[in-house]
C-alpha atoms as a PDB file:
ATOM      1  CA  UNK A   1       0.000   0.000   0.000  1.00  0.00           C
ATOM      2  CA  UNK A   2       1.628   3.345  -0.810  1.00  0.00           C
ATOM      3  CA  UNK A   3       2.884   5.659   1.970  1.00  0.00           C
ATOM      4  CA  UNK A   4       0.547   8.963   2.699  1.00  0.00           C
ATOM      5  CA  UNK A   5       2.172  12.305   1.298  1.00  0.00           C
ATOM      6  CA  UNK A   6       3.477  13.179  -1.638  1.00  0.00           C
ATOM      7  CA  UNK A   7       5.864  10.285  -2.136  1.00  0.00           C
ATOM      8  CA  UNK A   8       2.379   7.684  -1.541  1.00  0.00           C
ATOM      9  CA  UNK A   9       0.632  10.015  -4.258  1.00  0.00           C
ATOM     10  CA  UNK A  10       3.745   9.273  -6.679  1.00  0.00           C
ATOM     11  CA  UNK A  11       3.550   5.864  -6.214  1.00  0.00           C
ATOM     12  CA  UNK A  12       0.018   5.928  -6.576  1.00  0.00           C
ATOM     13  CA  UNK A  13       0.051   7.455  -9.664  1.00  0.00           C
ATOM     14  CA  UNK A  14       2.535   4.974 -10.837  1.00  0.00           C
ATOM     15  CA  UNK A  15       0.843   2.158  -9.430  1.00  0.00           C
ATOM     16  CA  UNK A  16      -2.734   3.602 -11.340  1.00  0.00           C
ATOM     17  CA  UNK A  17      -1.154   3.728 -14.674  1.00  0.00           C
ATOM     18  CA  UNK A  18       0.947   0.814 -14.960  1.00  0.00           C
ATOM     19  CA  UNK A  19      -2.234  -0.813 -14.575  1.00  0.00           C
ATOM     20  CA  UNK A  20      -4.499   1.107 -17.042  1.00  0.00           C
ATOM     21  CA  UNK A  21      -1.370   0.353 -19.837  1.00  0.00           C
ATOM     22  CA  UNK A  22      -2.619  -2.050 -22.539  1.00  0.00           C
ATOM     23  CA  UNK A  23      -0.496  -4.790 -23.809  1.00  0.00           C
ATOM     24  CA  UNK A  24      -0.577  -6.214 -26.869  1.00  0.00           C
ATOM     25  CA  UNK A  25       0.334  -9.424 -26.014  1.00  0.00           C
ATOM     26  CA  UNK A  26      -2.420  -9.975 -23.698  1.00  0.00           C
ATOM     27  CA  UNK A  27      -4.971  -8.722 -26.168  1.00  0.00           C
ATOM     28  CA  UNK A  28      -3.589 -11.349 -28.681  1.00  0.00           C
ATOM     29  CA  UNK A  29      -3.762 -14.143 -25.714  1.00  0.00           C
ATOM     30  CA  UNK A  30      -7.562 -12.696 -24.372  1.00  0.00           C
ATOM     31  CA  UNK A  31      -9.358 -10.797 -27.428  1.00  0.00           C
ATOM     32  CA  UNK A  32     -12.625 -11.677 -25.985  1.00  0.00           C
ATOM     33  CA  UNK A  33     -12.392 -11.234 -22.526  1.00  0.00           C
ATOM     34  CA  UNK A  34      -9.902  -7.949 -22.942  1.00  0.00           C
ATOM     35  CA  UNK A  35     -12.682  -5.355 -25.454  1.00  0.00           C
ATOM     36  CA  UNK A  36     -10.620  -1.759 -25.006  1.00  0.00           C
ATOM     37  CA  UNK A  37     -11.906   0.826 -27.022  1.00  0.00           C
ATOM     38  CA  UNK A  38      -9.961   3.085 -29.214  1.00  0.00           C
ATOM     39  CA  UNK A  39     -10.842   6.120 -27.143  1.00  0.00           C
ATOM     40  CA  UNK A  40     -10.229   4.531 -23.726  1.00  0.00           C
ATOM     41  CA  UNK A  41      -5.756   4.378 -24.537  1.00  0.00           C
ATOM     42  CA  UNK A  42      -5.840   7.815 -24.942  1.00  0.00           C
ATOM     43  CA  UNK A  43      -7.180   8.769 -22.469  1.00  0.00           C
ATOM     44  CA  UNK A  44      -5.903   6.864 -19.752  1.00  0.00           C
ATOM     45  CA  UNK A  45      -2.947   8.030 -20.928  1.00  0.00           C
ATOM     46  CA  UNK A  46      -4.015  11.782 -20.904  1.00  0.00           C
ATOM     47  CA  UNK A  47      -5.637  10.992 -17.390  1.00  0.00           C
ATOM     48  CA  UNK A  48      -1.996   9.412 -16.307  1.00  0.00           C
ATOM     49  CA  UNK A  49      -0.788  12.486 -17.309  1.00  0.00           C
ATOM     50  CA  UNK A  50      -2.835  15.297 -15.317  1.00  0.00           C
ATOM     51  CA  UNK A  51      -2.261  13.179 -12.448  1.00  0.00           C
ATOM     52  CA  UNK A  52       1.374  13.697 -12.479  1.00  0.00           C
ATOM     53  CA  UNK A  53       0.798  17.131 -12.806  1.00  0.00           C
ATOM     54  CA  UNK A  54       1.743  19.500  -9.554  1.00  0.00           C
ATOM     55  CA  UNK A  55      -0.959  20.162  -7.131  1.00  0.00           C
ATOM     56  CA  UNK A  56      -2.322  23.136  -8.475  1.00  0.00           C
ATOM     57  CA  UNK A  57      -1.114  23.554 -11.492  1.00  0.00           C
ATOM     58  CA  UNK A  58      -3.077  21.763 -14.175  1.00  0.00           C
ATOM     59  CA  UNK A  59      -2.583  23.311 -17.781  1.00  0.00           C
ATOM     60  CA  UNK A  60      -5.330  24.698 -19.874  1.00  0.00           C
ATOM     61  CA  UNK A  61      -5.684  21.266 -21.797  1.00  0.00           C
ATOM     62  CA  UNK A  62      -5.890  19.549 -19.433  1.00  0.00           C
ATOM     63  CA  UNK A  63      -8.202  21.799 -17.545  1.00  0.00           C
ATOM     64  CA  UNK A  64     -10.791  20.417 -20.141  1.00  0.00           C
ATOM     65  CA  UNK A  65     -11.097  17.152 -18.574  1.00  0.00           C
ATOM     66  CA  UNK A  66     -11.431  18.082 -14.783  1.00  0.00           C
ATOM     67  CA  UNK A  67     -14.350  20.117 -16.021  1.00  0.00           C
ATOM     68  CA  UNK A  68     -15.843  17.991 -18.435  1.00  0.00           C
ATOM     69  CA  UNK A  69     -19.570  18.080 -17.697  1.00  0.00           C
ATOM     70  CA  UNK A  70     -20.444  15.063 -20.046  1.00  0.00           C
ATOM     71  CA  UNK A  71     -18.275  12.550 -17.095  1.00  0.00           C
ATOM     72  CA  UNK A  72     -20.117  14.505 -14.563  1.00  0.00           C
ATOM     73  CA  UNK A  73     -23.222  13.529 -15.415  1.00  0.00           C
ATOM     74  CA  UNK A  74     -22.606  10.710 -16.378  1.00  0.00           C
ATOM     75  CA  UNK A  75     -21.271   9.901 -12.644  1.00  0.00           C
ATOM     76  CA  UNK A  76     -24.482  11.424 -11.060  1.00  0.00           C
ATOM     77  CA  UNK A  77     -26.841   9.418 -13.339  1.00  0.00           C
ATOM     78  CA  UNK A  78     -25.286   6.096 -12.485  1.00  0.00           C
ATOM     79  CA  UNK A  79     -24.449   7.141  -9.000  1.00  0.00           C
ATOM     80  CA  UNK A  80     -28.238   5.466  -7.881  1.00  0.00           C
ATOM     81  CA  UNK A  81     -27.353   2.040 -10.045  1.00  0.00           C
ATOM     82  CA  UNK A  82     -24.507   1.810  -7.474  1.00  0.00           C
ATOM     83  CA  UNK A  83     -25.620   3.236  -4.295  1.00  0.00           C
ATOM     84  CA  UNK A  84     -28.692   1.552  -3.964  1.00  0.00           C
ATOM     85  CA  UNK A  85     -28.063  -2.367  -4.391  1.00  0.00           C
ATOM     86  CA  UNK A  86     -25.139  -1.395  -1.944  1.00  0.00           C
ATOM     87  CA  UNK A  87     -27.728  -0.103   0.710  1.00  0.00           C
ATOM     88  CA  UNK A  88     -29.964  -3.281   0.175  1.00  0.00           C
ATOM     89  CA  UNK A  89     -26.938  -5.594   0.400  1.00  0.00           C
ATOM     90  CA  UNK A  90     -26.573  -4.312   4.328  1.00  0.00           C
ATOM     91  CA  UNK A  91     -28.048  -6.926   6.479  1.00  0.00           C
ATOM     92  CA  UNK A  92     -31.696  -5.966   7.955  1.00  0.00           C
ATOM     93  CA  UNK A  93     -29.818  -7.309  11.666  1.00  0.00           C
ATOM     94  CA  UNK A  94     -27.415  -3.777  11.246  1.00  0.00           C
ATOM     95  CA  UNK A  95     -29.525  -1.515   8.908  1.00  0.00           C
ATOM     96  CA  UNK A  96     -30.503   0.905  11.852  1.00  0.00           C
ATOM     97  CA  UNK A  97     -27.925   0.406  14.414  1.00  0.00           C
ATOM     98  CA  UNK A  98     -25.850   3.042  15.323  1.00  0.00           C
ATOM     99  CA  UNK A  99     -21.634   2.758  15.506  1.00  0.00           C
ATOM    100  CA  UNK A 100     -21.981   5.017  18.361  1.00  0.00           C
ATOM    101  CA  UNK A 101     -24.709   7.342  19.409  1.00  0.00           C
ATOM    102  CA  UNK A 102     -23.849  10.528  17.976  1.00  0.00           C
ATOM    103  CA  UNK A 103     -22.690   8.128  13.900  1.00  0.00           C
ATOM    104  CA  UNK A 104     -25.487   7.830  11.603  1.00  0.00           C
ATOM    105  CA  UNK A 105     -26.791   4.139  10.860  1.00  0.00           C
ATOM    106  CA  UNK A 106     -26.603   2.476   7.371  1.00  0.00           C
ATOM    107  CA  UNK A 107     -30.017   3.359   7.002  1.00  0.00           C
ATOM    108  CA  UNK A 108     -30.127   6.808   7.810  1.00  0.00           C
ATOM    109  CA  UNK A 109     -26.682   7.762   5.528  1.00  0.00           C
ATOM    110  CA  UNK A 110     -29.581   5.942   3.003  1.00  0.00           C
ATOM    111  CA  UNK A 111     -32.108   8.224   3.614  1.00  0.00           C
ATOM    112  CA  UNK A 112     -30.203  11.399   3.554  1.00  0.00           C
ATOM    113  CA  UNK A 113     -28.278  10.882   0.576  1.00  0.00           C
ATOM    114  CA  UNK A 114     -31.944  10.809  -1.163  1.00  0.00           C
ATOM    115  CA  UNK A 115     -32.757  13.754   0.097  1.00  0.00           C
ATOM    116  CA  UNK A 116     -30.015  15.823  -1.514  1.00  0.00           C
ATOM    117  CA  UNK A 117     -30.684  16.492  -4.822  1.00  0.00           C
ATOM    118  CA  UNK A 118     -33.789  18.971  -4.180  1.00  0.00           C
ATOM    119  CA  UNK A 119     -31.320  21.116  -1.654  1.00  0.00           C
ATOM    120  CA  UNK A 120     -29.267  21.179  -4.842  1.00  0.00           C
ATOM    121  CA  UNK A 121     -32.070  21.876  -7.834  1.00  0.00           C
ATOM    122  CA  UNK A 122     -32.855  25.126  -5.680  1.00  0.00           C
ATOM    123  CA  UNK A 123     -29.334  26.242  -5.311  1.00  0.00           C
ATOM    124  CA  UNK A 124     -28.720  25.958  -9.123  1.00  0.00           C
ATOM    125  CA  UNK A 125     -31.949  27.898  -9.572  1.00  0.00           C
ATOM    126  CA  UNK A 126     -30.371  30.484  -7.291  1.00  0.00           C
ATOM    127  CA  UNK A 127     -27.491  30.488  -8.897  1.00  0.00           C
ATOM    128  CA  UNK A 128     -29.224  30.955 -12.433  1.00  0.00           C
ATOM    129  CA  UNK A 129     -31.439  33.286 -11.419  1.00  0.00           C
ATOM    130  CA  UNK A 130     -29.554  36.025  -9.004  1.00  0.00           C
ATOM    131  CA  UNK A 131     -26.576  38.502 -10.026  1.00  0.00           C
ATOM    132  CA  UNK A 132     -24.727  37.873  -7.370  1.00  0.00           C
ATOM    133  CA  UNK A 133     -26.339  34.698  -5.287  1.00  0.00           C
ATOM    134  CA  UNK A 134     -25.210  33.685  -1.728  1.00  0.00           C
ATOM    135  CA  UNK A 135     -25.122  29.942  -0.881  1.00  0.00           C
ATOM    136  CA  UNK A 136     -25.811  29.180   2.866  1.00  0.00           C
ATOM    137  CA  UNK A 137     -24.273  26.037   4.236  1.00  0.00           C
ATOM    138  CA  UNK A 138     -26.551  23.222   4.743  1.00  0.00           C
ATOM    139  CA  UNK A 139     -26.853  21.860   8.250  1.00  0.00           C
ATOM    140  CA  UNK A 140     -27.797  18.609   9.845  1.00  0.00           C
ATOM    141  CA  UNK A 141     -31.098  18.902  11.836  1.00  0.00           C
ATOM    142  CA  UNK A 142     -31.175  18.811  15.437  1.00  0.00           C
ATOM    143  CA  UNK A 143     -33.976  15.929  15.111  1.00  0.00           C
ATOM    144  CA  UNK A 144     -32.098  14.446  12.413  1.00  0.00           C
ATOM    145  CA  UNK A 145     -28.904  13.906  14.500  1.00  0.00           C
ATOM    146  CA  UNK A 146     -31.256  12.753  17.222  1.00  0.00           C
ATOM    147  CA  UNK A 147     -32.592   9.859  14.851  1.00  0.00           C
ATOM    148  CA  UNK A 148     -35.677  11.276  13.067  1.00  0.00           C
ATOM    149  CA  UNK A 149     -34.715   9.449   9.664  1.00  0.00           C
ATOM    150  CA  UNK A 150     -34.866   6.236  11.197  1.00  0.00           C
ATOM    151  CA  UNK A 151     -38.626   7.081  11.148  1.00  0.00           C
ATOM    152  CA  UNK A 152     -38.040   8.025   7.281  1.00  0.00           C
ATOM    153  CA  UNK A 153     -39.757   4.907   4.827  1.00  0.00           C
ATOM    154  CA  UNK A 154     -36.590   3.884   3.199  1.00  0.00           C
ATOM    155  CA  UNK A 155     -38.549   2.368   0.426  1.00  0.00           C
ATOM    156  CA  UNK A 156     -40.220   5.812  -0.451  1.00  0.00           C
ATOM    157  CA  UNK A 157     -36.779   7.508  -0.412  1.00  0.00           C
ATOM    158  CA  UNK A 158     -34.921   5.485  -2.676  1.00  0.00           C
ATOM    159  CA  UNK A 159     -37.782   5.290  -4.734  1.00  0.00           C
ATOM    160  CA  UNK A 160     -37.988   9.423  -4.681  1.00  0.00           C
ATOM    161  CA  UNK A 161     -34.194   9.863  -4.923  1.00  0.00           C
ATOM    162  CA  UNK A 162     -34.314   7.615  -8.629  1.00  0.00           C
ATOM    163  CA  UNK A 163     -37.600   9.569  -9.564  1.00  0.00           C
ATOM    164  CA  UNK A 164     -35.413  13.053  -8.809  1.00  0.00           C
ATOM    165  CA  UNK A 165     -32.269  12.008  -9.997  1.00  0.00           C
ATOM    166  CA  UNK A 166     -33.344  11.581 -13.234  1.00  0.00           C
ATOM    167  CA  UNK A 167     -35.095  15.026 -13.072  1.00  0.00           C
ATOM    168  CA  UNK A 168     -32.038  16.873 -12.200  1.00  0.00           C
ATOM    169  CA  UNK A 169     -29.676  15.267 -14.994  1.00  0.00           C
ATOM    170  CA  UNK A 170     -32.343  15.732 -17.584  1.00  0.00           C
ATOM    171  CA  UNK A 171     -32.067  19.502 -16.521  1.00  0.00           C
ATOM    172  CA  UNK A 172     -28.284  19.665 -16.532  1.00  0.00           C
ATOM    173  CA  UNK A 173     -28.022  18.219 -19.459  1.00  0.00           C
ATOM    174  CA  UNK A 174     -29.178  21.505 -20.891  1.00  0.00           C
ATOM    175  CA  UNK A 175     -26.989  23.706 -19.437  1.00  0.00           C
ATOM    176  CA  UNK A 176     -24.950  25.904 -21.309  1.00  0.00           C
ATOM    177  CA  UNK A 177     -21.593  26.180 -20.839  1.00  0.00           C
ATOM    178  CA  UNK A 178     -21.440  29.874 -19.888  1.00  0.00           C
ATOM    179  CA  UNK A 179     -24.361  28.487 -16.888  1.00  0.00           C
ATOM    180  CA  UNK A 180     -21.850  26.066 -15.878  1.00  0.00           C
ATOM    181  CA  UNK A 181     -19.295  28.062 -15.089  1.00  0.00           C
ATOM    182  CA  UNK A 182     -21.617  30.665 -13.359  1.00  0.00           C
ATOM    183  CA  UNK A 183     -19.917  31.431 -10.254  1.00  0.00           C
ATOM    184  CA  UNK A 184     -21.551  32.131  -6.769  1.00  0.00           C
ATOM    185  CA  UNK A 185     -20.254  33.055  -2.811  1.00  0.00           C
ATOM    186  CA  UNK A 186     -20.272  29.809  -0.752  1.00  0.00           C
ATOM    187  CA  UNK A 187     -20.525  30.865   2.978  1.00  0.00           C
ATOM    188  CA  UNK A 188     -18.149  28.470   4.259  1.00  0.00           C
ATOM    189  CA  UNK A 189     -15.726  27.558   0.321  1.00  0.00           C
ATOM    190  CA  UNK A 190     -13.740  29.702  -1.095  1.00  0.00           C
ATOM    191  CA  UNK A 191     -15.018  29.899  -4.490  1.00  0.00           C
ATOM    192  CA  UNK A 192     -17.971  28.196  -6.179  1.00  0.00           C
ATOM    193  CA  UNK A 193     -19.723  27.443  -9.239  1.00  0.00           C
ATOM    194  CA  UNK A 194     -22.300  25.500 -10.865  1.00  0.00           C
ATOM    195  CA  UNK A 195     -20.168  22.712 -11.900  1.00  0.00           C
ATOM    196  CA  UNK A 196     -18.515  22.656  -8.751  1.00  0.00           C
ATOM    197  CA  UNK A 197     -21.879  22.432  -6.823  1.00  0.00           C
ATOM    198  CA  UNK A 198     -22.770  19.310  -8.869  1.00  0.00           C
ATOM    199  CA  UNK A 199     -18.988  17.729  -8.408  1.00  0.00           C
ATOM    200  CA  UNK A 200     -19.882  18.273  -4.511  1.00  0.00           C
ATOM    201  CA  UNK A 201     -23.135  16.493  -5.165  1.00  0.00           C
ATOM    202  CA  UNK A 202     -21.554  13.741  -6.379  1.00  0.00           C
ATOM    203  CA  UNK A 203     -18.718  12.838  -3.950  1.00  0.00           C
ATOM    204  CA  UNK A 204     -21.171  14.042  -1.233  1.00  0.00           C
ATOM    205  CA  UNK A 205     -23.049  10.769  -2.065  1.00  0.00           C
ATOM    206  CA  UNK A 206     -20.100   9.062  -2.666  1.00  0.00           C
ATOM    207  CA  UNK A 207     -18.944   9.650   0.826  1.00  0.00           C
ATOM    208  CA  UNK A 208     -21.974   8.490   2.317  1.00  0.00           C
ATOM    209  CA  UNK A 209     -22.169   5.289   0.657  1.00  0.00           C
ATOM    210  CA  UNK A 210     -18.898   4.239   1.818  1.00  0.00           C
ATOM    211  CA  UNK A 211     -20.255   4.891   5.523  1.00  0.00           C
ATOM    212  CA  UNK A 212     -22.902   2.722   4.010  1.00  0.00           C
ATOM    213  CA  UNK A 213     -20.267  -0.035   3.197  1.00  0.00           C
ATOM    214  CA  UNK A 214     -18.032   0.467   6.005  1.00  0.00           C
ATOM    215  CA  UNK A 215     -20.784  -0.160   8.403  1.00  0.00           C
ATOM    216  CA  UNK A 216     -21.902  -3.465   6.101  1.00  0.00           C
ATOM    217  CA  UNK A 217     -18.146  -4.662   6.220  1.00  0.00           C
ATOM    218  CA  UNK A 218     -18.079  -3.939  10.009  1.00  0.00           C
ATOM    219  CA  UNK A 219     -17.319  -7.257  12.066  1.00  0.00           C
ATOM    220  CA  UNK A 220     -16.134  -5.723  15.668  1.00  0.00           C
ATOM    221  CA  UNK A 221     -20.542  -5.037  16.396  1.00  0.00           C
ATOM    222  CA  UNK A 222     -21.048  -4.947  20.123  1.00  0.00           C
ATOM    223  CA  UNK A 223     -23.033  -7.684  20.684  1.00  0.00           C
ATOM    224  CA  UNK A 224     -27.029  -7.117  21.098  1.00  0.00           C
ATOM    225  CA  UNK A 225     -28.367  -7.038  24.521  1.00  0.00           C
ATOM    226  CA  UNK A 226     -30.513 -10.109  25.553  1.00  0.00           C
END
């Protein structure tokens, strides 16, 4: 496993491309079970690349794929295709329980990852809609943290959080680019835009369904009283 720090990102980056290279001997011993594009060499390569670049500085080209929309998207209209066989995987004995008191269950990470994209649909309307609009940070509920989504139909939510999800991509799919880039004051980032917002969205849920799978993979439960 690489080291943390810079020299653990090198190796990472090493590590990540050496495997994303394409032999041609292996494609001549697998051409079935080894399909690679035409597109996908290039760019792996190109991706191998900006990840070698400093932190910080990332060159104009290559600018164009950190901000490429299209992969966005994409990401946030498969994110549900992932997240929610994961959060029916976790065993019904572990769903609701608690790590600790104050560390959201399985199931409530579940429900508030659902809730998420209608916080963000009014933001971007904000954002669209004001000269100079001011995002507020959003905060947990009192009642939330005190386990009012346990009481939240799970069902429902996932069922909602498809039914919105597709909404939302089927509306930024028809941004323009200029509405992309459409900046706005964060009250707690410094700096902020519409494409950012929608990257947060994304590895917001992210985030939450590795609590999700954490908590599956967890073996050291306290035992259940009698």
């Amino acid at each position: 496993m690489p080291h943390e720090g810079p020299q653990g990102f090198d190796e990472a980056v090493k590590m990540a491309c050496e495997a994303v290279t394409v032999r041609p001997e292996a494609l001549q011993l697998a051409p079935e079970a080894v399909k690679v594009s035409h597109e996908a060499v290039p760019i792996a390569d190109k991706t191998c690349k900006l990840a070698r670049e400093p932190f910080g500085l990332v060159s104009d080209g290559d600018q164009k794929i950190m901000n490429d929309t299209v992969t966005l998207i994409s990401a946030l209209e498969t994110a549900p295709g992932v997240i929610i066989p994961l959060i029916r995987e976790v065993p019904l004995q572990i769903l609701k329980r608690r790590p600790s008191p104050t560390k959201w269950s399985a199931y409530e990470n579940a429900v508030h990852l659902s809730q998420s994209d209608v916080a963000f649909r009014a933001r971007l309307d904000l954002i669209l809609s004001e000269p100079e609009p001011f995002i507020k940070t959003i905060e947990n509920s009192a009642e939330d943290e005190a386990g009012a989504m346990l009481e939240v139909d799970l069902d429902e939510s996932l069922e909602r959080y498809v039914r919105e999800r597709a909404s939302l991509v089927e509306r930024l799919k028809k941004l323009t680019p200029e509405e992309w880039q459409k900046t706005a004051v964060h009250e707690a980032f410094d700096h902020y835009s519409v494409f950012i917002m929608f990257r947060h969205l994304f590895v917001h849920e992210m985030l939450h369904a590795y609590r999700i799978e954490q908590l599956m993979l967890k073996n050291d439960w306290e035992p259940l009283p009698a």
